[in-house]
N, C-alpha and C. Protein backbone atom coordinates (compact mmCIF):
# COMPACT_ATOMS: atom_id res chain seq x y z
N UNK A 1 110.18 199.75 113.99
CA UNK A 1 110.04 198.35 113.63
C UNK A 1 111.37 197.84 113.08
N UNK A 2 112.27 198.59 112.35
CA UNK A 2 113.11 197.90 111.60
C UNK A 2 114.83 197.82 112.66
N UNK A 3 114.72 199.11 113.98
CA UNK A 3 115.21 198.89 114.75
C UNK A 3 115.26 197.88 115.27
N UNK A 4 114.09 197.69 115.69
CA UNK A 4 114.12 196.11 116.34
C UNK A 4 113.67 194.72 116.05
N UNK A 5 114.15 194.88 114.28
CA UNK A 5 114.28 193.58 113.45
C UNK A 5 112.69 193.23 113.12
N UNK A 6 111.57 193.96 113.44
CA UNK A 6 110.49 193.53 113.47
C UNK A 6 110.16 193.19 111.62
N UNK A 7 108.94 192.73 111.85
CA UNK A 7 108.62 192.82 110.51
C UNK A 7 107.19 193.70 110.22
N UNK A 8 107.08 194.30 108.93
CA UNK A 8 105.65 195.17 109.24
C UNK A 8 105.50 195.06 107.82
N UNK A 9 103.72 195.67 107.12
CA UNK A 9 103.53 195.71 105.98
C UNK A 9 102.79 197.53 106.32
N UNK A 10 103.46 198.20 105.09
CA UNK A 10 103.71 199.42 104.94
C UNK A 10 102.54 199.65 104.10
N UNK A 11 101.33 200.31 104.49
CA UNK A 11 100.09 200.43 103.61
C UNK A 11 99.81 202.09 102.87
N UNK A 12 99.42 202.49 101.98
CA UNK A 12 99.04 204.01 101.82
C UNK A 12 98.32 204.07 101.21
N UNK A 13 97.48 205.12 101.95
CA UNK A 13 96.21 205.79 101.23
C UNK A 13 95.98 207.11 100.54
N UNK A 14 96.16 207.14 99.84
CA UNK A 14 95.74 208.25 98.68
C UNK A 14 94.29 209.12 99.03
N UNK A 15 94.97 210.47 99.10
CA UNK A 15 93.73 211.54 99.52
C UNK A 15 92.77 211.86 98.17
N UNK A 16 91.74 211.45 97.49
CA UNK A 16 91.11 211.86 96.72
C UNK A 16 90.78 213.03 96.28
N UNK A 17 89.99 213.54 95.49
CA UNK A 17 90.64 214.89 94.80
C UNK A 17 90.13 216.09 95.93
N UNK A 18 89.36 216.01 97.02
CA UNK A 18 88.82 216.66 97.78
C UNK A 18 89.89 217.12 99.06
N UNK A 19 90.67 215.71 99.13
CA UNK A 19 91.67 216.27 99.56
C UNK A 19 91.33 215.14 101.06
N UNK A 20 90.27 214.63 100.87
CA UNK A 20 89.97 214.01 102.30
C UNK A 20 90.08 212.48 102.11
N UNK A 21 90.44 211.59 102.81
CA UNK A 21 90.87 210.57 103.28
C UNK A 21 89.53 209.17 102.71
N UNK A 22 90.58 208.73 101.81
CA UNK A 22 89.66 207.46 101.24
C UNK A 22 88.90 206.50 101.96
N UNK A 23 87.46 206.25 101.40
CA UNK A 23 86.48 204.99 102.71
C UNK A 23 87.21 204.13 103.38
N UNK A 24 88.39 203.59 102.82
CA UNK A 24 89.10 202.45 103.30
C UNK A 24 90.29 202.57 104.45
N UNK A 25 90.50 204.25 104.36
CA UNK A 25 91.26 204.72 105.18
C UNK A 25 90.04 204.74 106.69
N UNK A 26 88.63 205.74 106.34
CA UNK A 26 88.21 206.11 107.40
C UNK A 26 87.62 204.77 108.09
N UNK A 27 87.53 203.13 107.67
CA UNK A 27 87.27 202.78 108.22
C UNK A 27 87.85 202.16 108.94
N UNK A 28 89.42 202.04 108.69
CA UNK A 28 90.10 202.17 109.73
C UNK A 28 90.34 203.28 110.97
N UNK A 29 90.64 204.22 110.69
CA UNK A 29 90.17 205.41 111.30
C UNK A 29 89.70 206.31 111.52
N UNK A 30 88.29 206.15 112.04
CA UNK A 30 87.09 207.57 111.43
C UNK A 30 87.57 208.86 111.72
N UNK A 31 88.51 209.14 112.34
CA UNK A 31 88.74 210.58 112.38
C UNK A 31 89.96 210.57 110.95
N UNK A 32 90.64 209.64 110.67
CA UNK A 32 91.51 210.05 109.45
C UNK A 32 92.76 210.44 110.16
N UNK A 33 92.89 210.27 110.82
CA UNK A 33 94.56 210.59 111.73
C UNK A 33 95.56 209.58 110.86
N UNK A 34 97.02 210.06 111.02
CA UNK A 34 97.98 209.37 110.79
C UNK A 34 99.01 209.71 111.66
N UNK A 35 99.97 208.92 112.01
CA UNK A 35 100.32 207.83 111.17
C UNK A 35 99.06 206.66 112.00
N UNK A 36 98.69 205.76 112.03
CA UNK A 36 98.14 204.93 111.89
C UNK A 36 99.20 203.40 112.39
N UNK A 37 99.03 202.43 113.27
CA UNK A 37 99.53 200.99 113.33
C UNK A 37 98.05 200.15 113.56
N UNK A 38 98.34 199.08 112.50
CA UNK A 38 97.64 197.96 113.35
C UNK A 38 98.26 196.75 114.09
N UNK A 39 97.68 196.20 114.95
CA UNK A 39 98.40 195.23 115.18
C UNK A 39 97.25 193.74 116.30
N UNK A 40 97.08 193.34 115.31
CA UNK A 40 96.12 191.87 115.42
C UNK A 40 94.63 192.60 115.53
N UNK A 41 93.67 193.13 116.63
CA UNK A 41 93.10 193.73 116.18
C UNK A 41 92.65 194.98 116.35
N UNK A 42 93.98 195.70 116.98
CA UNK A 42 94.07 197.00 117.37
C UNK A 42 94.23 197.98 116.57
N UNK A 43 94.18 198.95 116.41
CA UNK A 43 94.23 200.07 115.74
C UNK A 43 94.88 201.35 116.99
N UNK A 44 96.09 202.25 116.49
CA UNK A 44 96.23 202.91 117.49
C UNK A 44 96.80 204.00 116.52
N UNK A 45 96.51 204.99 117.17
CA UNK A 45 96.84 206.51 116.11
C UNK A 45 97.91 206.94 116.95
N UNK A 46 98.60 208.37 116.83
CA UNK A 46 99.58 209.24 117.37
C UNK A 46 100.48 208.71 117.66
N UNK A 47 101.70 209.64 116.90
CA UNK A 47 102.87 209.03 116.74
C UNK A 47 103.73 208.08 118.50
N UNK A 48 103.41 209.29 119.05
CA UNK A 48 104.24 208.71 120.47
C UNK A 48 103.77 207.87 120.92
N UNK A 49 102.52 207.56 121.07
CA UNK A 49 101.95 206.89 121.64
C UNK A 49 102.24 205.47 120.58
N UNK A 50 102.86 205.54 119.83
CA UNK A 50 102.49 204.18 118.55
C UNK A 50 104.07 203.73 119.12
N UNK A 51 104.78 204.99 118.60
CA UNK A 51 106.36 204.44 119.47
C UNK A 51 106.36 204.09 121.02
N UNK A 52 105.60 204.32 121.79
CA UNK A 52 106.03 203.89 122.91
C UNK A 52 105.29 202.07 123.07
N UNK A 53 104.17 202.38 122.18
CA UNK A 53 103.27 200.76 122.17
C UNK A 53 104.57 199.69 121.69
N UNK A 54 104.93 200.17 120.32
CA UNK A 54 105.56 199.46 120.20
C UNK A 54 107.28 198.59 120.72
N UNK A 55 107.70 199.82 121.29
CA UNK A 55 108.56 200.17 122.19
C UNK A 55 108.51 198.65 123.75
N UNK A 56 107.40 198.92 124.14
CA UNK A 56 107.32 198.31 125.13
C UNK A 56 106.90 197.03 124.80
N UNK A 57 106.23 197.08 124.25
CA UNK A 57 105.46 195.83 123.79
C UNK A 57 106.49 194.68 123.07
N UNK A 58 107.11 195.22 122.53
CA UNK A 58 107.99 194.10 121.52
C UNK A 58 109.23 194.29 121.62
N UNK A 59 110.09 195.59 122.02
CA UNK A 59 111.23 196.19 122.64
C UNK A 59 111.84 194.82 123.43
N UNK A 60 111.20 194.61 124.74
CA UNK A 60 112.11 194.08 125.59
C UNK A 60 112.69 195.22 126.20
N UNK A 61 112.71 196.04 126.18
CA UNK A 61 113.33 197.44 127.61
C UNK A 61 114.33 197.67 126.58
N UNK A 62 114.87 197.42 125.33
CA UNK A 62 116.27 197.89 124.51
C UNK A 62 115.71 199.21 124.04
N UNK A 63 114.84 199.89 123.86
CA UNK A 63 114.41 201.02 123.38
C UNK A 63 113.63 202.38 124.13
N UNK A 64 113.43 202.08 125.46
CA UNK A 64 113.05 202.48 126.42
C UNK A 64 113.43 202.75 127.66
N UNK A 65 113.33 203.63 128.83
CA UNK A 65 113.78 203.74 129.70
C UNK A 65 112.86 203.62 130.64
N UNK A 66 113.76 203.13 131.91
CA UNK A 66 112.85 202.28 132.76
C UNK A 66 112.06 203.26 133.83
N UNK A 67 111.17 203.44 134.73
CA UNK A 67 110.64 204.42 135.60
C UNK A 67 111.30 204.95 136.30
N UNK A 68 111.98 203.40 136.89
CA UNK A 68 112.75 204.04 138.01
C UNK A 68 114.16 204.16 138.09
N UNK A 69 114.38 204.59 136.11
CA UNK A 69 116.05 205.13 135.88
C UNK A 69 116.00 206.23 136.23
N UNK A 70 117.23 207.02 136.66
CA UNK A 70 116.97 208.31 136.89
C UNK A 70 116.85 209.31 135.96
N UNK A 71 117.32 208.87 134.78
CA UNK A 71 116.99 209.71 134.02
C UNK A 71 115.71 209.67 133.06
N UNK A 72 114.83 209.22 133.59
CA UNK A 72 113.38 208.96 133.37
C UNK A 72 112.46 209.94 133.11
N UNK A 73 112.40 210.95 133.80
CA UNK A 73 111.85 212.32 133.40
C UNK A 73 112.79 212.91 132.00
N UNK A 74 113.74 213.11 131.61
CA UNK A 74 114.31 213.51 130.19
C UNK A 74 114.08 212.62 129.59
N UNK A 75 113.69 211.38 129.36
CA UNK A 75 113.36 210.18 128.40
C UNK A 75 112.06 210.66 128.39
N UNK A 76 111.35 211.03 129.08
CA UNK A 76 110.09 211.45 128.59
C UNK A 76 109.69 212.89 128.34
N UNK A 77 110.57 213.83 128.41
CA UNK A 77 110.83 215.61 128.07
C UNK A 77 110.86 214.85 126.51
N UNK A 78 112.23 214.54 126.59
CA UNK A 78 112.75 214.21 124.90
C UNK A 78 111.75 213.36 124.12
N UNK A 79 111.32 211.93 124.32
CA UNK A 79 110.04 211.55 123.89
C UNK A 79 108.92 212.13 123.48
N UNK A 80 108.75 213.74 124.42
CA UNK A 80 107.52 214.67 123.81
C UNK A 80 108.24 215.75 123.33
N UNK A 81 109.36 215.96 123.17
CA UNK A 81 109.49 217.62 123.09
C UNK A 81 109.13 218.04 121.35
N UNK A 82 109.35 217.18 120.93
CA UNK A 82 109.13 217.55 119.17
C UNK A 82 107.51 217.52 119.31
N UNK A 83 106.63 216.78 119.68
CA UNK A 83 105.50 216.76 119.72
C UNK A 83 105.11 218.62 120.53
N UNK A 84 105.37 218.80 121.46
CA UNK A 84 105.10 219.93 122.35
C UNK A 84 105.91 221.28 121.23
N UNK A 85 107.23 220.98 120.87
CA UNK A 85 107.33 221.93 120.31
C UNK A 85 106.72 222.78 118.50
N UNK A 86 105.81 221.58 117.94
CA UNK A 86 105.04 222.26 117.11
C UNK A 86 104.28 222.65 117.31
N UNK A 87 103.62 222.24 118.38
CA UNK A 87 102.10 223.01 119.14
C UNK A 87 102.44 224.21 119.50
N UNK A 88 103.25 224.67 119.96
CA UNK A 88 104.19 226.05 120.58
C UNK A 88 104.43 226.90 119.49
N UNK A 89 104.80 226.52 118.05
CA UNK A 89 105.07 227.42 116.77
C UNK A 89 103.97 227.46 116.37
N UNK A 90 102.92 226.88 116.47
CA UNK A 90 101.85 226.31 115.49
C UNK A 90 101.18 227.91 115.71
């Protein structure tokens, strides 16, 4: 967001003493995932998927690479590889 001048309001929820995710959290998201965006009246979880929403959506193509760049397959290796590579240590 702040890459691309956007503006956002930064919310947090505090895990109660159980350790699990406050009513106000789950009713935004019943599974309790983070990070968490809203936006008008969407709700969308997982990180990549939040960067690429936002990416495309409000980007203008300055943050993204296009399909049919050629280097389009490593924009999307690199886009997942941190994601793929904790699943792999995990």
């Amino acid at each position: 967001m702040e890459e691309l001048g956007l503006p956002y309001q930064l919310e947090w929820f505090d895990r109660g003493a159980d350790g699990l995710a406050p009513p106000e959290y789950l009713a935004l998201h019943p599974a309790a995932m983070a990070p968490v965006i809203k936006d008008g009246d969407g709700v969308l979880a997982e990180s990549t998927a939040i960067v690429q929403y936002i990416a495309h959506r409000y980007g203008g193509g300055r943050l993204t690479v296009s399909p049919d760049a050629d280097n389009y397959a490593d924009y999307l290796f690199w886009l997942e590889f941190n994601n793929n590579a904790q699943s792999a240590c995990s």
